[in-house]
C-alpha atoms as a PDB file:
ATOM      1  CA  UNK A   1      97.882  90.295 100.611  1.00  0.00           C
ATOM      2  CA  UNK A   2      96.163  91.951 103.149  1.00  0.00           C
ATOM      3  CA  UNK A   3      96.963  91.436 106.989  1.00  0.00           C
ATOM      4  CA  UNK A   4      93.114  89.960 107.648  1.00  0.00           C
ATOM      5  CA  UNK A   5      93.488  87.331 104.872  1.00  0.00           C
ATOM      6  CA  UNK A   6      97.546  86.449 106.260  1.00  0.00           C
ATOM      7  CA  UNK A   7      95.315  86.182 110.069  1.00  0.00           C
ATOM      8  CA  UNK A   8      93.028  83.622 107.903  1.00  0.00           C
ATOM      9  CA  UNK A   9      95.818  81.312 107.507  1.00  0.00           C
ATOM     10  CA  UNK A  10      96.215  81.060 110.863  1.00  0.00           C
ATOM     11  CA  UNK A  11      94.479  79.693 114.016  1.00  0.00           C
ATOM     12  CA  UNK A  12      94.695  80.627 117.774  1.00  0.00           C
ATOM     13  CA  UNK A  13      96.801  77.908 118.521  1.00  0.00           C
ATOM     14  CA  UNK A  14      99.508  79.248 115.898  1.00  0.00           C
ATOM     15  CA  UNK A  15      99.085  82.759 117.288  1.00  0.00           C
ATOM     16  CA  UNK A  16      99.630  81.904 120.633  1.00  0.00           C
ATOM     17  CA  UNK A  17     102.684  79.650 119.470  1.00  0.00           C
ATOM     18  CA  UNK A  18     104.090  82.893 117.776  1.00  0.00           C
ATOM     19  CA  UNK A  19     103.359  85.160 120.906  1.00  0.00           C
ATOM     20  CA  UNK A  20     105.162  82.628 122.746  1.00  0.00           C
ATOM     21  CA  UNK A  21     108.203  82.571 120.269  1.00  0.00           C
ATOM     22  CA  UNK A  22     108.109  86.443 120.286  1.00  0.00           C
ATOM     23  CA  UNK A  23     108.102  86.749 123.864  1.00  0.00           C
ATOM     24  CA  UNK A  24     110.790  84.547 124.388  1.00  0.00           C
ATOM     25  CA  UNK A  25     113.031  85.962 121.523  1.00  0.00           C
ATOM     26  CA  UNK A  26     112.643  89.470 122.589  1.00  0.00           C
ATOM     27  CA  UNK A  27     111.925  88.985 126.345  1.00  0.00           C
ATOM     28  CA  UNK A  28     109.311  91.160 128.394  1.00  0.00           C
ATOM     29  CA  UNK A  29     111.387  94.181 128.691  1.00  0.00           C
ATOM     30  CA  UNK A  30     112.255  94.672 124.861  1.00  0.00           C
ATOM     31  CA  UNK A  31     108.714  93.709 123.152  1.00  0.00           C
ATOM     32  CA  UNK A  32     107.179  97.297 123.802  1.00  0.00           C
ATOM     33  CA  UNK A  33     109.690  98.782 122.484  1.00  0.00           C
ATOM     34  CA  UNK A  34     109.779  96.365 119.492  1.00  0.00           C
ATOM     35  CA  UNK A  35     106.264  97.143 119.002  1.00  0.00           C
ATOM     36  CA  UNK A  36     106.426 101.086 119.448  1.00  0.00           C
ATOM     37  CA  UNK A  37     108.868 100.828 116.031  1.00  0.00           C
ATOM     38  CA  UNK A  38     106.530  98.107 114.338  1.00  0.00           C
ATOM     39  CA  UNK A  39     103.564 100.733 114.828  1.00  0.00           C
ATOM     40  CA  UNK A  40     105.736 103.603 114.089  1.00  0.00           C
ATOM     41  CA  UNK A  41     106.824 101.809 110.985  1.00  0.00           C
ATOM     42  CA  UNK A  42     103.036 100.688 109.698  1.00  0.00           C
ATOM     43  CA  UNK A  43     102.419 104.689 110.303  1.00  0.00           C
ATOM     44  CA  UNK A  44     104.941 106.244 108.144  1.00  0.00           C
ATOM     45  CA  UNK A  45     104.342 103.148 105.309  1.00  0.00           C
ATOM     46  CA  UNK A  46     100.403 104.305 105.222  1.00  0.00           C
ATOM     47  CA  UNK A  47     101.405 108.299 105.288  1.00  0.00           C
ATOM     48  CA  UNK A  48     103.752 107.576 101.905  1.00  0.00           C
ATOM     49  CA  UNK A  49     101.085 105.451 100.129  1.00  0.00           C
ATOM     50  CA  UNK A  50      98.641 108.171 101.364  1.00  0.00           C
ATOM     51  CA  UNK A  51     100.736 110.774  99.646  1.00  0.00           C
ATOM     52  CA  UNK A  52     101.490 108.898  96.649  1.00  0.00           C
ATOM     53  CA  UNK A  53      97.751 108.490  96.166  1.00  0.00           C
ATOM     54  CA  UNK A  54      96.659 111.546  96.691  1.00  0.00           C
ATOM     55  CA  UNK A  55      99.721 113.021  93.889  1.00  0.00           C
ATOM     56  CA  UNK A  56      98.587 110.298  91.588  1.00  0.00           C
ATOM     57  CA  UNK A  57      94.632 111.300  91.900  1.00  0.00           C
ATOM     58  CA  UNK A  58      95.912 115.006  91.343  1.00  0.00           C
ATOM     59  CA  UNK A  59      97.458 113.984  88.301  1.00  0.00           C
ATOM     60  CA  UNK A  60      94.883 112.096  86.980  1.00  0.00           C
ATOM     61  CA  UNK A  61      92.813 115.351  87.756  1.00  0.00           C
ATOM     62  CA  UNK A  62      95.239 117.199  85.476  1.00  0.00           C
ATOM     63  CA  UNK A  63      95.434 115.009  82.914  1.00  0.00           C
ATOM     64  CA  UNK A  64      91.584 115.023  82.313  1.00  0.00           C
ATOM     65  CA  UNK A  65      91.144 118.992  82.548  1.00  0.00           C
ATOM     66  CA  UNK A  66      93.816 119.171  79.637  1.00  0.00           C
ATOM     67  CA  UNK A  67      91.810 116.724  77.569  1.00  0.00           C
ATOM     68  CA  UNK A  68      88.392 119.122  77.729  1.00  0.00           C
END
């Protein structure tokens, strides 16, 4: 499922709800840093399906030069 159609779900009321239960979890001091790793995270996740796509188009490259 893709992150748009997950923010579908919800409204702002329920965002704001979970900001507030964020923020209070983590406290002020701790939620950058909690978001640094969340966006470091997202980054490597998208540069290993970026790699595994780009092997699997090679290989699909491959495979059709051998059948000419």
């Amino acid at each position: 499922m893709k992150f748009t159609m997950l923010l579908a779900f919800f409204g702002g009321y329920e965002l704001i709800a979970v900001g507030l239960i964020i923020l209070l979890l983590f406290g002020g001091k701790k939620l950058p840093e909690l978001m640094k790793g969340l966006g470091k995270g997202i980054r490597e996740f998208n540069n290993a399906k970026a790699n595994i796509e780009g092997e699997l188009k090679e290989s699909m490259k491959d495979i059709e030069s051998n059948k000419k």
